[in-house]
C-alpha atoms as a PDB file:
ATOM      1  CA  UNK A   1      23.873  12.272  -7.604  1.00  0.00           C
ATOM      2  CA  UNK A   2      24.145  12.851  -3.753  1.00  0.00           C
ATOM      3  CA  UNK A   3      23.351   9.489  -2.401  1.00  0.00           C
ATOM      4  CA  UNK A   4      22.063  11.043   0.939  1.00  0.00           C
ATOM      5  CA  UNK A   5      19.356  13.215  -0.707  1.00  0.00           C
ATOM      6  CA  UNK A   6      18.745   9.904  -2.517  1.00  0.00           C
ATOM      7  CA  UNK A   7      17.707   8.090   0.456  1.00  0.00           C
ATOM      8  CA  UNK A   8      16.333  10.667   1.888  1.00  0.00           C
ATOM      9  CA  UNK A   9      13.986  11.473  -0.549  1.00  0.00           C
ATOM     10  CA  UNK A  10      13.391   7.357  -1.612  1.00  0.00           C
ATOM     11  CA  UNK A  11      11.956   7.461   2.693  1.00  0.00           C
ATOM     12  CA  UNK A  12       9.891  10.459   2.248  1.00  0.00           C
ATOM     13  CA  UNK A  13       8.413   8.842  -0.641  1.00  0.00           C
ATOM     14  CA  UNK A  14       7.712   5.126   1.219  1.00  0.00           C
ATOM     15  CA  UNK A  15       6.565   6.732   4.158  1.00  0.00           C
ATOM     16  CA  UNK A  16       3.641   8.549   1.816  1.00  0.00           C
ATOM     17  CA  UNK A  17       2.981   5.373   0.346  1.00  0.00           C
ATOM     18  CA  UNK A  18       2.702   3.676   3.681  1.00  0.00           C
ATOM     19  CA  UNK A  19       0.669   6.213   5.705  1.00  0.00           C
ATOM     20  CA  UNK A  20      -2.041   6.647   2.620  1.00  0.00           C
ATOM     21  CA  UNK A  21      -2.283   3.075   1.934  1.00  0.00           C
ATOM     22  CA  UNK A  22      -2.356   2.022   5.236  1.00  0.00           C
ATOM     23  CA  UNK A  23      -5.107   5.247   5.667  1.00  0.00           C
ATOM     24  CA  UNK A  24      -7.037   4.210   2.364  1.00  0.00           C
ATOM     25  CA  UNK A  25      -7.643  -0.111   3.707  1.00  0.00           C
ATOM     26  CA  UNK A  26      -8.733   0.903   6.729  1.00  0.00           C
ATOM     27  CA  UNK A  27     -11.406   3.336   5.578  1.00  0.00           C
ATOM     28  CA  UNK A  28     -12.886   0.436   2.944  1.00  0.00           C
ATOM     29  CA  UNK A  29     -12.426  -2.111   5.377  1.00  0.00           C
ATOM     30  CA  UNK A  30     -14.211  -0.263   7.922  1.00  0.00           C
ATOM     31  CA  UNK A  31     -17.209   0.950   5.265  1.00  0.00           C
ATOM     32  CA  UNK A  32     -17.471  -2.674   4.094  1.00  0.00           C
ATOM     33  CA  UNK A  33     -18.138  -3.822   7.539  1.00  0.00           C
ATOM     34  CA  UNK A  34     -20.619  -1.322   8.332  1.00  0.00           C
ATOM     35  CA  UNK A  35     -22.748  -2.382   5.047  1.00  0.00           C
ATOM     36  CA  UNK A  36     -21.989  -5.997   5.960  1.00  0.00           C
ATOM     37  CA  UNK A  37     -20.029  -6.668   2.606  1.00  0.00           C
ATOM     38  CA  UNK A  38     -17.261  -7.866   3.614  1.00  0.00           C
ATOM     39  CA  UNK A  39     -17.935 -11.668   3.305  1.00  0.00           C
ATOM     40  CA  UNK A  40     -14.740 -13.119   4.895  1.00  0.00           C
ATOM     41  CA  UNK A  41     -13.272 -10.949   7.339  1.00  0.00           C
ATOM     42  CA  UNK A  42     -10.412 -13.049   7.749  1.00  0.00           C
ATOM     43  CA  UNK A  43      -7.751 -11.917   5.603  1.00  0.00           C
ATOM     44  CA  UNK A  44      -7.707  -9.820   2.786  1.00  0.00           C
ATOM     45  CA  UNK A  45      -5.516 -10.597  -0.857  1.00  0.00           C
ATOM     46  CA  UNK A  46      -3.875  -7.030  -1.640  1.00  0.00           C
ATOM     47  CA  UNK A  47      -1.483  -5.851  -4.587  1.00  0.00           C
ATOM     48  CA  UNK A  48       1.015  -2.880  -4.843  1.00  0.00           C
ATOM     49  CA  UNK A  49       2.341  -1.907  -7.895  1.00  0.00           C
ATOM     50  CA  UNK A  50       5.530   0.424  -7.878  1.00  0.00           C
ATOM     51  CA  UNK A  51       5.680   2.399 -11.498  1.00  0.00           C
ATOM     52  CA  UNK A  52       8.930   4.549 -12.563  1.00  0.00           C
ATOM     53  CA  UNK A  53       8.405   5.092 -16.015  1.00  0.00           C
ATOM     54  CA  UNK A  54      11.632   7.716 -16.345  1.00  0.00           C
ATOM     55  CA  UNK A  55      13.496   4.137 -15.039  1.00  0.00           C
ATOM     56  CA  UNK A  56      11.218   1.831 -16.996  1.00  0.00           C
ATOM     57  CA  UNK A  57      10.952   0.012 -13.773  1.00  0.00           C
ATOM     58  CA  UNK A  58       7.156  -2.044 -12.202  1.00  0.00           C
ATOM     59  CA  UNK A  59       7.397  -3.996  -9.872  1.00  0.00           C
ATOM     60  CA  UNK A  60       4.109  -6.190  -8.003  1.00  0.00           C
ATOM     61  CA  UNK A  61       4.036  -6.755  -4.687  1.00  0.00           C
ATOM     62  CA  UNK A  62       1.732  -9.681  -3.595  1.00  0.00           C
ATOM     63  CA  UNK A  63       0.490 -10.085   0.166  1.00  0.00           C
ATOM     64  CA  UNK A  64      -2.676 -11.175   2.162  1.00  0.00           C
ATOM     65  CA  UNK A  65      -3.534  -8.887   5.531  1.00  0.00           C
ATOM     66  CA  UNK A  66      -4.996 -10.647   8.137  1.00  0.00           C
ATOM     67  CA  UNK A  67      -8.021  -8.886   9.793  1.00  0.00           C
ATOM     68  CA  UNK A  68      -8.086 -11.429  12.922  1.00  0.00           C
END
């Protein structure tokens, strides 16, 4: 294994993940707004989940984003 390709390619990946997440809760939050269903616009629970099934590996990642 060539640890620097490794890393390299582990970044690539969790900058994806970031930049579509990131993309993905601001498009709901906005849309939820706009139709006035968001009923507390102070924070916001959210969940990742992290699935390698060739490693047999999940792991949950628990978190609350603030909105104000």
């Amino acid at each position: 294994m060539n640890e620097e390709v490794f890393n390299q390619q582990i970044r690539k990946f969790l900058k994806k993940v970031g930049i579509t997440s990131q993309r993905e809760i601001e498009k709901a939050v906005r849309e939820r707004i706009a139709a006035r269903q968001l009923s507390d616009p102070g924070a916001l629970q959210a969940r990742m989940t992290l699935h390698v099934p060739e490693l047999d590996l999940t792991v949950e990642i628990d978190d609350e984003i603030a909105l104000e």
